[in-house]
Structures are given as C-alpha cells and as structure tokens.
C-alpha atoms as a PDB file:
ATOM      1  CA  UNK A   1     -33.556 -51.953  49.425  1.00  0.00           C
ATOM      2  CA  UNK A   2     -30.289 -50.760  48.172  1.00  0.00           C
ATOM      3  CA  UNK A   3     -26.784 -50.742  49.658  1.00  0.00           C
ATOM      4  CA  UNK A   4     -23.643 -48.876  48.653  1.00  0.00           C
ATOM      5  CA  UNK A   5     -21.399 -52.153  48.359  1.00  0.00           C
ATOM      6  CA  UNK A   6     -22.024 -55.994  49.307  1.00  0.00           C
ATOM      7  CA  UNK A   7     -24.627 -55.935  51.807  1.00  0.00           C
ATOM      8  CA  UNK A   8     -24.142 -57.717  54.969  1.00  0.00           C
ATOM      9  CA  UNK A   9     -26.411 -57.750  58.456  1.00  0.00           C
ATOM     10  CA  UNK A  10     -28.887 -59.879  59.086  1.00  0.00           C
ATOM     11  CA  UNK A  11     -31.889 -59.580  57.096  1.00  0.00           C
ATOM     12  CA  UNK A  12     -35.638 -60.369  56.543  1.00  0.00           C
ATOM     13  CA  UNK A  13     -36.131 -63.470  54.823  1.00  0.00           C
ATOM     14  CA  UNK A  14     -37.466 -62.354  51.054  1.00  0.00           C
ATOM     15  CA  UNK A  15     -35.809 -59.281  50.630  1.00  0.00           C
ATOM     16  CA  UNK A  16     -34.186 -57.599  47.872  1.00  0.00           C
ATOM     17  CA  UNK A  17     -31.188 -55.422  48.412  1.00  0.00           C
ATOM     18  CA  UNK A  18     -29.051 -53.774  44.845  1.00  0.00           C
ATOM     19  CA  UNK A  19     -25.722 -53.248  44.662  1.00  0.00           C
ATOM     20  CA  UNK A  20     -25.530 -49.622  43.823  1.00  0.00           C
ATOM     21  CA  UNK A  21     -21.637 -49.938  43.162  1.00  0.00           C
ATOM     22  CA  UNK A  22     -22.481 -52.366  40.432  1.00  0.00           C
ATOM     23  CA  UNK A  23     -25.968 -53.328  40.272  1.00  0.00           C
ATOM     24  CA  UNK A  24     -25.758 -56.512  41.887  1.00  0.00           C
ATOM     25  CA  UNK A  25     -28.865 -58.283  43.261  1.00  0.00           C
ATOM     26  CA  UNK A  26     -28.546 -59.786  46.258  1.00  0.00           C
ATOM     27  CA  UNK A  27     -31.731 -61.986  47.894  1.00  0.00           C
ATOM     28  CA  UNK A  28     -32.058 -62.832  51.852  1.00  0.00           C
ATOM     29  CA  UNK A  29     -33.024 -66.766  51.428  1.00  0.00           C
ATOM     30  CA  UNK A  30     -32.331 -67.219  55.549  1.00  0.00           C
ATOM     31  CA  UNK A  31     -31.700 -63.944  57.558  1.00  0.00           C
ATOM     32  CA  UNK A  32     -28.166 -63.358  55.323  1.00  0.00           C
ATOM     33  CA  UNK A  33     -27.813 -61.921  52.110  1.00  0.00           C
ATOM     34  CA  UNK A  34     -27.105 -64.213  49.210  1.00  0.00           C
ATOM     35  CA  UNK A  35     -25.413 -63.071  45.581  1.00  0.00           C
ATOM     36  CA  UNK A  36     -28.108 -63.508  42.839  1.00  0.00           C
ATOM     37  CA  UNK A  37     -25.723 -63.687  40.425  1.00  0.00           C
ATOM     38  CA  UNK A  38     -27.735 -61.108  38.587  1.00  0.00           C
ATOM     39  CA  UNK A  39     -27.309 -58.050  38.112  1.00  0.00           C
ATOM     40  CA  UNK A  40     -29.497 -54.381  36.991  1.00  0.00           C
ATOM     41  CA  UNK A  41     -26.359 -52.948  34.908  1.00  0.00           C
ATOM     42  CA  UNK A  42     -26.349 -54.262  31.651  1.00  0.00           C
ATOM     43  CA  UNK A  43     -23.119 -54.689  29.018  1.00  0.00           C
ATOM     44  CA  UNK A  44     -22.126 -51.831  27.810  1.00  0.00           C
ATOM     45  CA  UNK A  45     -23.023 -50.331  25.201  1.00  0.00           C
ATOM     46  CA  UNK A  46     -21.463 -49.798  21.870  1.00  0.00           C
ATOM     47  CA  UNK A  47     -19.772 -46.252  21.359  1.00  0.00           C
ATOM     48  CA  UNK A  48     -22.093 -42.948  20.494  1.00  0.00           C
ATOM     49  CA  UNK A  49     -21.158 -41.112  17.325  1.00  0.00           C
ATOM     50  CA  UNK A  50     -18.832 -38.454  17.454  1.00  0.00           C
ATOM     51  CA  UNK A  51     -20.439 -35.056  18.229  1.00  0.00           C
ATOM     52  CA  UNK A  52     -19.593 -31.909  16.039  1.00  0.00           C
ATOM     53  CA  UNK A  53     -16.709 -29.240  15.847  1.00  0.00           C
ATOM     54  CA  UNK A  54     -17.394 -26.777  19.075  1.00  0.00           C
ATOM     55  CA  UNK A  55     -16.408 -23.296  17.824  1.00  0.00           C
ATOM     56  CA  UNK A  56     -13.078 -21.973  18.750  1.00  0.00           C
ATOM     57  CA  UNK A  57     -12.633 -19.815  21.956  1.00  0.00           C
ATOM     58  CA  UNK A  58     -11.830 -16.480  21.927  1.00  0.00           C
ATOM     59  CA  UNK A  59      -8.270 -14.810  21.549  1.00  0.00           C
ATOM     60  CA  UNK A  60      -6.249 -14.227  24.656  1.00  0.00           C
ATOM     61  CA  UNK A  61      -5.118 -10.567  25.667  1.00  0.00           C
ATOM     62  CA  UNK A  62      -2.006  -9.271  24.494  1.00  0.00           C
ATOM     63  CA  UNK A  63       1.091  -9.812  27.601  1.00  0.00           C
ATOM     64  CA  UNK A  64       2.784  -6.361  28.414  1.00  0.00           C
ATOM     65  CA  UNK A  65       6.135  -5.677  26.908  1.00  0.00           C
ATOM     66  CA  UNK A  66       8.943  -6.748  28.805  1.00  0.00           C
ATOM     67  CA  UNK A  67      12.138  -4.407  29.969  1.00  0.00           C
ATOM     68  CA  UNK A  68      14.938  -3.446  27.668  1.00  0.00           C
ATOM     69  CA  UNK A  69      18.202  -2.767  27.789  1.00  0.00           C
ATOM     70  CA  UNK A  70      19.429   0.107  25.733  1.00  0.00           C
ATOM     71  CA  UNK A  71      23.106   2.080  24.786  1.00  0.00           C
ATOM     72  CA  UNK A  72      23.811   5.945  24.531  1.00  0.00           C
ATOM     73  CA  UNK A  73      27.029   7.872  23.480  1.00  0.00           C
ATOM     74  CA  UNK A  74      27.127  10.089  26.719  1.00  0.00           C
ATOM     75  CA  UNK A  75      24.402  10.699  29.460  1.00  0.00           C
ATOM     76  CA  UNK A  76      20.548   9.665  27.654  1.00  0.00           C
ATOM     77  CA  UNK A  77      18.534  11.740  27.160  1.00  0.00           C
ATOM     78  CA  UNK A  78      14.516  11.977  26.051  1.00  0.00           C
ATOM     79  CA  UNK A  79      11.217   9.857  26.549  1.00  0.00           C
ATOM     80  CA  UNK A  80      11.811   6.221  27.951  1.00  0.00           C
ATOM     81  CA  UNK A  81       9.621   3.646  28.357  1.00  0.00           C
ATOM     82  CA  UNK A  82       9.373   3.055  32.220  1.00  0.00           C
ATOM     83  CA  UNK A  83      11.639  -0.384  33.395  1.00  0.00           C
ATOM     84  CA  UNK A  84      14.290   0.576  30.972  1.00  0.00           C
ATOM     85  CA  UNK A  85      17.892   0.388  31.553  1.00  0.00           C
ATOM     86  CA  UNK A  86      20.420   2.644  29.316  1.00  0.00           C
ATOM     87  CA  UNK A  87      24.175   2.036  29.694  1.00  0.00           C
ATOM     88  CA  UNK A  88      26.092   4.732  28.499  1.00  0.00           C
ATOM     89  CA  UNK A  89      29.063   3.583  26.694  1.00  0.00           C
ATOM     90  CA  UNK A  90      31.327   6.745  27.113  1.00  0.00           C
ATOM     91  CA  UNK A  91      31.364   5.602  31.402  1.00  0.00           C
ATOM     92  CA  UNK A  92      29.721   2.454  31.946  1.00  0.00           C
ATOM     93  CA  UNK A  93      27.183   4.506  33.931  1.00  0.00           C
ATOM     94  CA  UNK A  94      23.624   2.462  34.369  1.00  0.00           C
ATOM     95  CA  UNK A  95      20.250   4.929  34.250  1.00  0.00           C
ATOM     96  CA  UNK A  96      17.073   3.485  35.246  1.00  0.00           C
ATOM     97  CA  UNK A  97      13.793   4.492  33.421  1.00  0.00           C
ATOM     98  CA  UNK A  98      11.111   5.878  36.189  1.00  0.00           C
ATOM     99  CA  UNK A  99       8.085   7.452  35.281  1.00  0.00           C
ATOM    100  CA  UNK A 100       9.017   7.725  31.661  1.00  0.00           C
ATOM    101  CA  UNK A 101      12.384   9.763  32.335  1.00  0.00           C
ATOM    102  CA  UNK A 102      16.204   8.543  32.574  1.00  0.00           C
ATOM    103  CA  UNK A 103      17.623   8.461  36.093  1.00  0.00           C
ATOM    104  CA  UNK A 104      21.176   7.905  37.159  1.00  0.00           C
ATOM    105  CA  UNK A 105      21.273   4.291  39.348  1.00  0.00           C
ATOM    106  CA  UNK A 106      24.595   5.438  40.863  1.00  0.00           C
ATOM    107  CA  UNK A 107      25.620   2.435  39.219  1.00  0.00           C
ATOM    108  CA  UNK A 108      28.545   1.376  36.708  1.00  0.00           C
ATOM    109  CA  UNK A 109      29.644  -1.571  34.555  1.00  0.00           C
ATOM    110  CA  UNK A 110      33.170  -0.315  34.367  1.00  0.00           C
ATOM    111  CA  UNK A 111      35.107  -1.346  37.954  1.00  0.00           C
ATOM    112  CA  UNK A 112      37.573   0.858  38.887  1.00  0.00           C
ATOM    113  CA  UNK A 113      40.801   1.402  37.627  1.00  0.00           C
ATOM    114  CA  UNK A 114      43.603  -1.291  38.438  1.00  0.00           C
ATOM    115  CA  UNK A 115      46.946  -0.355  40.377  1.00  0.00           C
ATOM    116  CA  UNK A 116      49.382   1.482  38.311  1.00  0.00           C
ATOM    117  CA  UNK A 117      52.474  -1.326  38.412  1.00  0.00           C
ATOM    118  CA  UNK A 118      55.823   0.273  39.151  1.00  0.00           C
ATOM    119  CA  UNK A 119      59.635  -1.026  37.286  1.00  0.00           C
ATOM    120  CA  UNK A 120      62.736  -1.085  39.240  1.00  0.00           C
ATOM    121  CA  UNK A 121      65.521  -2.102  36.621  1.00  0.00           C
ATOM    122  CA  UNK A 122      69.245  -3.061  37.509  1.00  0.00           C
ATOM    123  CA  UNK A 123      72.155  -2.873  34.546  1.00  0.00           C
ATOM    124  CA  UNK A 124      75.655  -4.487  34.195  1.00  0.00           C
ATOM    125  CA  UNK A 125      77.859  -1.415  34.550  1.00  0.00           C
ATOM    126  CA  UNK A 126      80.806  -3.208  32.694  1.00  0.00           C
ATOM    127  CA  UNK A 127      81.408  -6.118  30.570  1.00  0.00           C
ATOM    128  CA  UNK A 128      81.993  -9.060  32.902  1.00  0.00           C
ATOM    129  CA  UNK A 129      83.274 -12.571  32.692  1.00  0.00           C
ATOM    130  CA  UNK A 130      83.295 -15.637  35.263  1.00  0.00           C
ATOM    131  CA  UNK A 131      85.156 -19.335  34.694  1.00  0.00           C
ATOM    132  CA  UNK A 132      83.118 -20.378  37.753  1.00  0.00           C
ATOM    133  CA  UNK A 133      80.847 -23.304  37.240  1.00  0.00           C
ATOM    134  CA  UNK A 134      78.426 -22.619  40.393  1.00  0.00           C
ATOM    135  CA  UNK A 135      76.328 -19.731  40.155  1.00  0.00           C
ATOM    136  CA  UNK A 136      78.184 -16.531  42.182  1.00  0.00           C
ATOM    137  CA  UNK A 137      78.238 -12.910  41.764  1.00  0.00           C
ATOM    138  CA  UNK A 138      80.579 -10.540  39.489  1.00  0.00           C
ATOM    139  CA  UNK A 139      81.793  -6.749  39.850  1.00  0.00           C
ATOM    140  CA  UNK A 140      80.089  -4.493  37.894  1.00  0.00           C
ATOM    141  CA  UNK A 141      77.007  -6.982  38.100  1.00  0.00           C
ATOM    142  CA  UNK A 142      73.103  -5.994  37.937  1.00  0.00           C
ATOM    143  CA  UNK A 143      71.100  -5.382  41.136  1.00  0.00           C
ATOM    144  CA  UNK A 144      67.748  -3.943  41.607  1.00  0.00           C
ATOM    145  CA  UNK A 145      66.062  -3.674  45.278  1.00  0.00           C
ATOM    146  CA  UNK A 146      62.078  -3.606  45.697  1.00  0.00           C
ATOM    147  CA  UNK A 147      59.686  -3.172  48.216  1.00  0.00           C
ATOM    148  CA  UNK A 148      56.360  -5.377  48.678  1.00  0.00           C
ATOM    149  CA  UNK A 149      53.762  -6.822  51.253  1.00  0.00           C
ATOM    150  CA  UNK A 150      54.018 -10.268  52.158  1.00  0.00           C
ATOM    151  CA  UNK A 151      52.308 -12.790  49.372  1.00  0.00           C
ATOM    152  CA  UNK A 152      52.366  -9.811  46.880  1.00  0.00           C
ATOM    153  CA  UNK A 153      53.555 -11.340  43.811  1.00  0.00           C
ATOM    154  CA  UNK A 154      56.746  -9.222  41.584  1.00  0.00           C
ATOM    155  CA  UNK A 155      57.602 -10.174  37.830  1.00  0.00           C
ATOM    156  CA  UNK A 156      61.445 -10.685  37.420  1.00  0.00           C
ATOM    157  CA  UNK A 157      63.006 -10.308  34.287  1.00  0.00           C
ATOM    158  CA  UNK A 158      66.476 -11.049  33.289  1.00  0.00           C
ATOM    159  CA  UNK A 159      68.291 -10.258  30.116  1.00  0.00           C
ATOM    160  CA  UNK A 160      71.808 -11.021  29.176  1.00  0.00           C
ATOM    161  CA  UNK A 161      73.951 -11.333  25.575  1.00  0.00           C
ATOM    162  CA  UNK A 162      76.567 -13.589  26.978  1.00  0.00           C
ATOM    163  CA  UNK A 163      79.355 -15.731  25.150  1.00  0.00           C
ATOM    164  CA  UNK A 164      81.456 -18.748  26.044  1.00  0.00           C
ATOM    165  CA  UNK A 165      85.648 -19.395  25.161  1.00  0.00           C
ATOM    166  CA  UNK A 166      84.680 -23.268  24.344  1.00  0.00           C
ATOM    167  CA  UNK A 167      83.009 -25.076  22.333  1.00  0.00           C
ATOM    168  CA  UNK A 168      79.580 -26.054  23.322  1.00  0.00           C
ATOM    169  CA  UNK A 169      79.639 -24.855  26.443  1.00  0.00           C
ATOM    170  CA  UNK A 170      76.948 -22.028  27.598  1.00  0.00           C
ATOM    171  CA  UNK A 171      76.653 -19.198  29.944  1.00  0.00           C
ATOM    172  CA  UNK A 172      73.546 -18.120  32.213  1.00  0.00           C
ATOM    173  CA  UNK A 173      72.707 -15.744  34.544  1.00  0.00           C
ATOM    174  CA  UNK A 174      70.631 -15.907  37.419  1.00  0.00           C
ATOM    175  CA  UNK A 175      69.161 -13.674  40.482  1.00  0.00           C
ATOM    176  CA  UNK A 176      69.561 -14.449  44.225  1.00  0.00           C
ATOM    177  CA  UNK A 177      66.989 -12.570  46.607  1.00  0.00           C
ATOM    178  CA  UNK A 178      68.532 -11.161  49.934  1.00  0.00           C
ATOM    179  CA  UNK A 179      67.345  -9.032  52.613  1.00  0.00           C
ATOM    180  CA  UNK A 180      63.524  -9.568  53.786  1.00  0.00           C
ATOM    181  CA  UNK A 181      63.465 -12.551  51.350  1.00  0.00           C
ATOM    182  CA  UNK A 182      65.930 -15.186  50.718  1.00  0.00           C
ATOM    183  CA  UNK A 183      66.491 -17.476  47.448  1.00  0.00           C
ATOM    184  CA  UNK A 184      69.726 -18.553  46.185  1.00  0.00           C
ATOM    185  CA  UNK A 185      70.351 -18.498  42.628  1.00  0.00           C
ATOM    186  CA  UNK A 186      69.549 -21.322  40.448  1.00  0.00           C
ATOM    187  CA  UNK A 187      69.017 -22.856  36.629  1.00  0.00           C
ATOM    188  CA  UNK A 188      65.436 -22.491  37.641  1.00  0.00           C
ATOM    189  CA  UNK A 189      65.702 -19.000  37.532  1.00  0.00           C
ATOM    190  CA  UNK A 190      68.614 -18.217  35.056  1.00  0.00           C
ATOM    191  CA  UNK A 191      68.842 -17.232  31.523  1.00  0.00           C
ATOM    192  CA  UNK A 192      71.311 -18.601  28.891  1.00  0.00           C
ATOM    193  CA  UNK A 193      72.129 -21.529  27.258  1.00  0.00           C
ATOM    194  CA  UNK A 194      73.957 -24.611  27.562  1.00  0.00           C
ATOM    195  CA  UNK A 195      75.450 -24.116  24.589  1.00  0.00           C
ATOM    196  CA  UNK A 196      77.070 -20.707  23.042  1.00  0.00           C
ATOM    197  CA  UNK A 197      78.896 -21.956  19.367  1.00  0.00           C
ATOM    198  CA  UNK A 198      80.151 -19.016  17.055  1.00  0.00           C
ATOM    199  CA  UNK A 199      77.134 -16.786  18.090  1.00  0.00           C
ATOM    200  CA  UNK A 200      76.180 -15.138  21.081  1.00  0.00           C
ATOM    201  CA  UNK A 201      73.455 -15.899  23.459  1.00  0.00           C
ATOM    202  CA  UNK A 202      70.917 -12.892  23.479  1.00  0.00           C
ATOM    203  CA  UNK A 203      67.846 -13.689  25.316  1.00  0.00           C
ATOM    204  CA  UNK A 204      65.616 -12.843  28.469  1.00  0.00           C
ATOM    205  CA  UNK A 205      63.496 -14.862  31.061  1.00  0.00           C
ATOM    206  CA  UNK A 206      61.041 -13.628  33.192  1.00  0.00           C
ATOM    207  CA  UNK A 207      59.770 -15.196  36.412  1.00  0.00           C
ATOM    208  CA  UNK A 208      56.717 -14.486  38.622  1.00  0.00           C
ATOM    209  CA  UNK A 209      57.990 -14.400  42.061  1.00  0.00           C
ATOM    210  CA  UNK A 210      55.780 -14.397  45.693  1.00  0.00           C
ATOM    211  CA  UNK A 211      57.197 -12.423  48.480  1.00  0.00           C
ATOM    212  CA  UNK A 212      56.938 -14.809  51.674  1.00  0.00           C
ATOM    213  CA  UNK A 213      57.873 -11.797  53.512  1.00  0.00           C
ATOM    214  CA  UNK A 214      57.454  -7.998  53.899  1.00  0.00           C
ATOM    215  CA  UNK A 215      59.825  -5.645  53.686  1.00  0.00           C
ATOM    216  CA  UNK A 216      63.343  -4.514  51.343  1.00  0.00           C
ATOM    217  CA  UNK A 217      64.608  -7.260  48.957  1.00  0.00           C
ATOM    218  CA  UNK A 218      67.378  -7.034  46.589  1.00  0.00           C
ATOM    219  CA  UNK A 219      67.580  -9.283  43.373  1.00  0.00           C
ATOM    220  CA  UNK A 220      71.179  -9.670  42.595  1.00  0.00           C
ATOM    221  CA  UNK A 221      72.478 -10.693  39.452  1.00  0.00           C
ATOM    222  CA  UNK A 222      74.708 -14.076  39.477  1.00  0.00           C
ATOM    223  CA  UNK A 223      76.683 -15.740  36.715  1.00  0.00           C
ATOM    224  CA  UNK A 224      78.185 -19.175  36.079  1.00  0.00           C
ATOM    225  CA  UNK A 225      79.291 -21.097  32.823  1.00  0.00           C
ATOM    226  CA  UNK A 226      76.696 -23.952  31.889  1.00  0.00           C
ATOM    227  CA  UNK A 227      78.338 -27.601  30.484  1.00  0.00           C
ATOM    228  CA  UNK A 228      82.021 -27.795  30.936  1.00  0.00           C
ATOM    229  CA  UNK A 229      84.708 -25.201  31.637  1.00  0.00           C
ATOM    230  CA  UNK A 230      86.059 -22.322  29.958  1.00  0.00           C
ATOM    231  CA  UNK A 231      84.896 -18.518  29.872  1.00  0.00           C
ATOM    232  CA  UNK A 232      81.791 -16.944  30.022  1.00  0.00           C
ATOM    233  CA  UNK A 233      81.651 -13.621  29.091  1.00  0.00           C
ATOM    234  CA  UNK A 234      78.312 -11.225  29.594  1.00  0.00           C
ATOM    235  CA  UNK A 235      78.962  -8.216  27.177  1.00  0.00           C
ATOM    236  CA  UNK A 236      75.058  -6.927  28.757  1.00  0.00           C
ATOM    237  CA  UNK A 237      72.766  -7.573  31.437  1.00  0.00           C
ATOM    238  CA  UNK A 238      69.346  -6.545  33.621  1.00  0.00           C
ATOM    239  CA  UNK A 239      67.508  -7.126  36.144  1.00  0.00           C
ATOM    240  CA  UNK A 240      63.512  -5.509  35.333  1.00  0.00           C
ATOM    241  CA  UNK A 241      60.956  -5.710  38.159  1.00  0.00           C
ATOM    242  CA  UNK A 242      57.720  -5.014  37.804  1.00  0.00           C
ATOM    243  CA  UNK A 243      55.294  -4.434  41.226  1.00  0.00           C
ATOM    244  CA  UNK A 244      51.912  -4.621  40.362  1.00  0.00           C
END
C-alpha cells in the first residue's frame, strides 16, 4: 500500500506501505508501522547534457506613436496627426488635433496680463536745510499721498542730494506715513549718509512698504543731520510711489 507521508493507523501485521513523499518503506512488524530504513528513490543522478539552441521567437509588433507637441507662427493650419497639441507662439493659444484637423482647446499658456502699477511722486519745492538732530519735517518739503487696500504692498522711494556744514557729519532723509496708516520716520527708512566730506550726498533708497490699513495715506518727507551737529542742507528731494 502507499501513503502520502509517514503512515500511521493500525495495521495488518506483514504489510508494506511506501512513502510516496520520499519513497520510504515502511513494514507493519505488530499492528504499527515501522521505518525500514529503506527506501524506492534512489541518489540522484548525475546531470543530463545540455540540450540544443531553441530557435528564436518571433518579432514583437510595432507600439503606436505617441502624442506630440508642436509650435506655429499664428493659428495652425493643415493635416495633423490625431492627439496632437500645437501652441501657437504669436498667443499662447493651445489647439487640439481631432480627427486629423486642428481645433481651438479654448485654452492658453500665456495668463493674463498683470495690473498696470500706478506712480505718485512728491518734490522739494525749495532748497531746504535743518540743524535738527531727530528726524522732523521742513517747509518746502516732499509729500506724496496714495490710496491702497489693506495688506496691499506700495514701493517707496526716496531721493535726496544733501550736504552737511561739518566735517564728517551726514544728512538723511526719511518718510513718516499719516492718515489711514501711521509710521514715524526713522534711519530704517532714510536715505543719506553719516558722513558728507567735500562732496555731496546724491543717492536714493527704496522700501517695500505693507498697508495695515485701508484707506488715504500720506508719505511725508522728514530731515535730520546724522553724527554730530551742524547743517544739513538738501539742495533736491522725492518721494516716488509705486502701487502695483
């Protein structure tokens, strides 16, 4: 008899029962099943030669071409291969190839055209001079007022050609915001120098500025000598604000 494993039961005194796992004998001696120590699978055997070549299989079927992505000078025009894209590079409009002819997708790489920024600028109407040390205003001084949203960000720029009486000792000019905003002036937001010798400062600063609040604001020029004492004197000077 045969068995699919080490067979177990009780069985007739005499039998024979194989191993089909592994060819195992096993004998029943006494009504249970007894390893031979024998087996019907013999070593194994030493390799086969190595068969021949096989022929080669046949060649695969071409893949179908993939999409392109094309360029005209203007609106395209002519046979397309369906899947196509054409961007035409006079617009930045995107036409789709269907059924072998170009069709407008609506579509466009170029966004739309940015806010046109508006300049407010402020001028000195005079020469003007100040032996003041903190920063304050001056007749005759620039001022420029702008509206804005709240969080809409202005560029301030300030230009000045300023001098001082003493030696090594500058000039600068800064703005103070009043109205719907309010900033005093400061060397954070100045132009100048420290230190004016036989020439003349002639320089400008610009400053990106964030409206906390909506409404009017006026920038307002303010001047103060920078290092000692003596006179500054600002022979020009603007205020340039750009709105985006």
């Amino acid at each position: 008899m045969t068995s699919a494993g080490v067979p177990s039961g009780v069985c007739s005194t005499g039998n024979v029962d194989i191993d089909l796992a592994n060819g195992e004998v096993y004998n029943c001696p006494s009504t249970s099943w007894v390893d031979s120590g024998s087996s019907i699978k013999g070593p194994t055997g030493a390799a086969g030669a190595t068969g021949a070549t096989g022929t080669n299989g046949t060649n695969g079927t071409n893949g179908t071409n993939g999409s392109s992505v094309v360029t005209s000078a203007g609106v395209p025009s002519g046979a397309c291969t369906t899947g196509n894209t054409d961007i035409d590079l006079a617009n930045g409009e995107v036409y789709s190839c269907t059924a072998s002819a170009w069709v407008d997708s609506g579509s466009s790489i170029k966004g739309p055209a940015g806010a046109t920024p508006t300049f407010s600028v402020g001028n000195d109407t005079a020469s003007l001079s100040t032996s003041s040390t903190t920063f304050g205003t001056v007749l005759h001084g620039a001022t420029v007022a702008v509206t804005g949203t709240a969080g809409e960000q202005v560029m301030v720029t300030l230009t000045t050609d300023c001098t001082n009486n003493s030696s090594n000792v500058g000039c600068y000019m800064a703005y103070e915001e009043t109205g719907a905003n309010t900033v005093a002036a400061s060397n954070a937001t100045a132009v100048g120098s420290q230190r004016v010798d036989a020439a003349p400062f002639i320089g400008s600063a610009s400053y990106v500025v964030t409206l906390t609040n909506a409404g009017t604001t006026t920038f307002t020029a303010e001047y103060a000598v920078q290092g000692g004492s003596g006179t500054a004197t600002f022979t020009t000077g603007s205020i340039l604000v750009q709105v985006p």
